[in-house]
Protein backbone atom coordinates (compact mmCIF):
# COMPACT_ATOMS: atom_id res chain seq x y z
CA UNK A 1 1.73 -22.96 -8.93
CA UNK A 2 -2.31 -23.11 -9.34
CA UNK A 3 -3.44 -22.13 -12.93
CA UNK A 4 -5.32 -18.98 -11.05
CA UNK A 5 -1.83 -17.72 -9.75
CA UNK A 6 -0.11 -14.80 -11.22
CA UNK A 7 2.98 -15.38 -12.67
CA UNK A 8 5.77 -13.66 -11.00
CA UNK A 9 7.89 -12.84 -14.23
CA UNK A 10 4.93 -11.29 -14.99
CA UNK A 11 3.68 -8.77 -12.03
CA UNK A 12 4.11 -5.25 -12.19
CA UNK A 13 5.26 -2.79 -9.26
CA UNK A 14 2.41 0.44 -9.51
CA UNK A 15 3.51 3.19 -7.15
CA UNK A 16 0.62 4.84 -5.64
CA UNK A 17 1.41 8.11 -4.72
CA UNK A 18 -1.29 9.33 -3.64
CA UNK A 19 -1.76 6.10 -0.57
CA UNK A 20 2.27 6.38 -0.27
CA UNK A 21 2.62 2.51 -1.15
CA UNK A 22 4.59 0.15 -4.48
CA UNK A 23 1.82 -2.28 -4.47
CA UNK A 24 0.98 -5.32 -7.14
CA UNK A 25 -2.00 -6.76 -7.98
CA UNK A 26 -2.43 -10.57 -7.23
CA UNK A 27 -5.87 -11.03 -8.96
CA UNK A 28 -7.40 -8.77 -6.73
CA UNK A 29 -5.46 -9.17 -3.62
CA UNK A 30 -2.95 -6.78 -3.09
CA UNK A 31 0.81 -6.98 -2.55
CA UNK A 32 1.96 -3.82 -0.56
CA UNK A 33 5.17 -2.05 0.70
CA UNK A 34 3.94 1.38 2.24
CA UNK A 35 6.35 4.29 3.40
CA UNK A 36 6.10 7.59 4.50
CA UNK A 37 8.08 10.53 3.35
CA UNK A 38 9.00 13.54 4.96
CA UNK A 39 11.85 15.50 3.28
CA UNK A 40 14.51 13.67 2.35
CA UNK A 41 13.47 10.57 4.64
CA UNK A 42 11.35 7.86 3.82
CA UNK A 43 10.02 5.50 6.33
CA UNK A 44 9.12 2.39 5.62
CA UNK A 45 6.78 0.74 7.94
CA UNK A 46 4.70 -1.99 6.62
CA UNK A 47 5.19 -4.37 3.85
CA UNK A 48 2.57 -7.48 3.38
CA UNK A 49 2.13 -9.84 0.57
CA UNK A 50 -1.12 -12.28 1.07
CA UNK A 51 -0.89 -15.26 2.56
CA UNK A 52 -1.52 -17.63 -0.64
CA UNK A 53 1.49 -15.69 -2.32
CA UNK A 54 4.42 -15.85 0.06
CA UNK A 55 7.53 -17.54 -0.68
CA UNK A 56 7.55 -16.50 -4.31
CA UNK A 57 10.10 -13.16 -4.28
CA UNK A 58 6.86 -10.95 -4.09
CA UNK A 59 8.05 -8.66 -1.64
CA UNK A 60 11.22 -8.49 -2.67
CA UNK A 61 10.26 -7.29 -5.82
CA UNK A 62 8.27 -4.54 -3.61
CA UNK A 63 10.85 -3.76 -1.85
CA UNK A 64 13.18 -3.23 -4.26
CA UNK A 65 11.19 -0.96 -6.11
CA UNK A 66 10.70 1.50 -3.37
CA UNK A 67 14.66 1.52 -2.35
CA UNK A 68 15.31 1.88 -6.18
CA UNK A 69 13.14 5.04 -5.91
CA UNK A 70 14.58 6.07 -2.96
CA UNK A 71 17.88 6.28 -4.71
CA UNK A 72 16.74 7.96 -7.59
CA UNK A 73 14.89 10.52 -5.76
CA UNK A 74 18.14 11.08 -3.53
CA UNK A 75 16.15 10.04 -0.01
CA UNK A 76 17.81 8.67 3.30
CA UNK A 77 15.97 4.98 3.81
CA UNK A 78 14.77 4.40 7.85
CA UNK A 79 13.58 1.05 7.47
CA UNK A 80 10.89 0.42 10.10
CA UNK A 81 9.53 -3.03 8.87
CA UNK A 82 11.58 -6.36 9.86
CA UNK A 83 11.27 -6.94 6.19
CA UNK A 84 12.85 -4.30 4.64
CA UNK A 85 15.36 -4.57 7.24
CA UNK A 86 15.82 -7.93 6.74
CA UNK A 87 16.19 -7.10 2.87
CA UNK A 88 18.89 -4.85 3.08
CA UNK A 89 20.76 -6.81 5.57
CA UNK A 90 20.93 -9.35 2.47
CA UNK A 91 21.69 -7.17 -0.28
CA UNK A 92 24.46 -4.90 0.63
CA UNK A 93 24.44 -2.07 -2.00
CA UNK A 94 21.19 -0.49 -0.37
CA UNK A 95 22.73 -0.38 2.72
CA UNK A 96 24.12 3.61 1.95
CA UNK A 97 20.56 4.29 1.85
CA UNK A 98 19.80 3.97 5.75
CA UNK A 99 19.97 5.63 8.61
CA UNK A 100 19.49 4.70 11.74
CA UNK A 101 18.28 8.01 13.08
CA UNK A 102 14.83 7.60 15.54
């Protein structure tokens, strides 16, 4: 890892309401996972973690985050993005969280 790299142990998940993402801030590059929710669904559609900082558990930490939310705020989970799906294909106990509904 360059000197100018975040440390991972370090980063912090920020939900932003208000653009509907969990992002982190890589030194002025963002890290995002962005959903949409509509009643007790959330969709999520797009998670991307700059090039430069792939590889290092980024998104999972993203990703994460927003199904730990999900939980907590008693939502069904419709994961649109190969990565979340990918994601809770590999960690079983947020699989009661989806749906496969279209």
């Amino acid at each position: 890892m360059a000197d100018h790299d975040p440390d991972p142990g370090t980063l912090q998940v920020v939900h932003n309401h208000a653009r509907g993402r969990f992002q982190i801030d890589l030194g002025g590059q963002p890290a995002v996972a962005d959903y949409i929710r509509s009643g007790d669904r959330v969709s999520l559609h797009h998670t991307m973690v700059p090039y430069a900082h792939r590889g290092k558990g980024i998104a999972a930490m993203l990703v994460r985050e927003v199904l730990n939310w999900a939980r907590e705020e008693g939502l069904t989970v419709r994961p649109q993005c190969s990565y979340v799906g990918h994601f809770i294909a590999q960690n079983p106990e947020y699989r009661d969280l989806t749906t496969s509904d279209t």
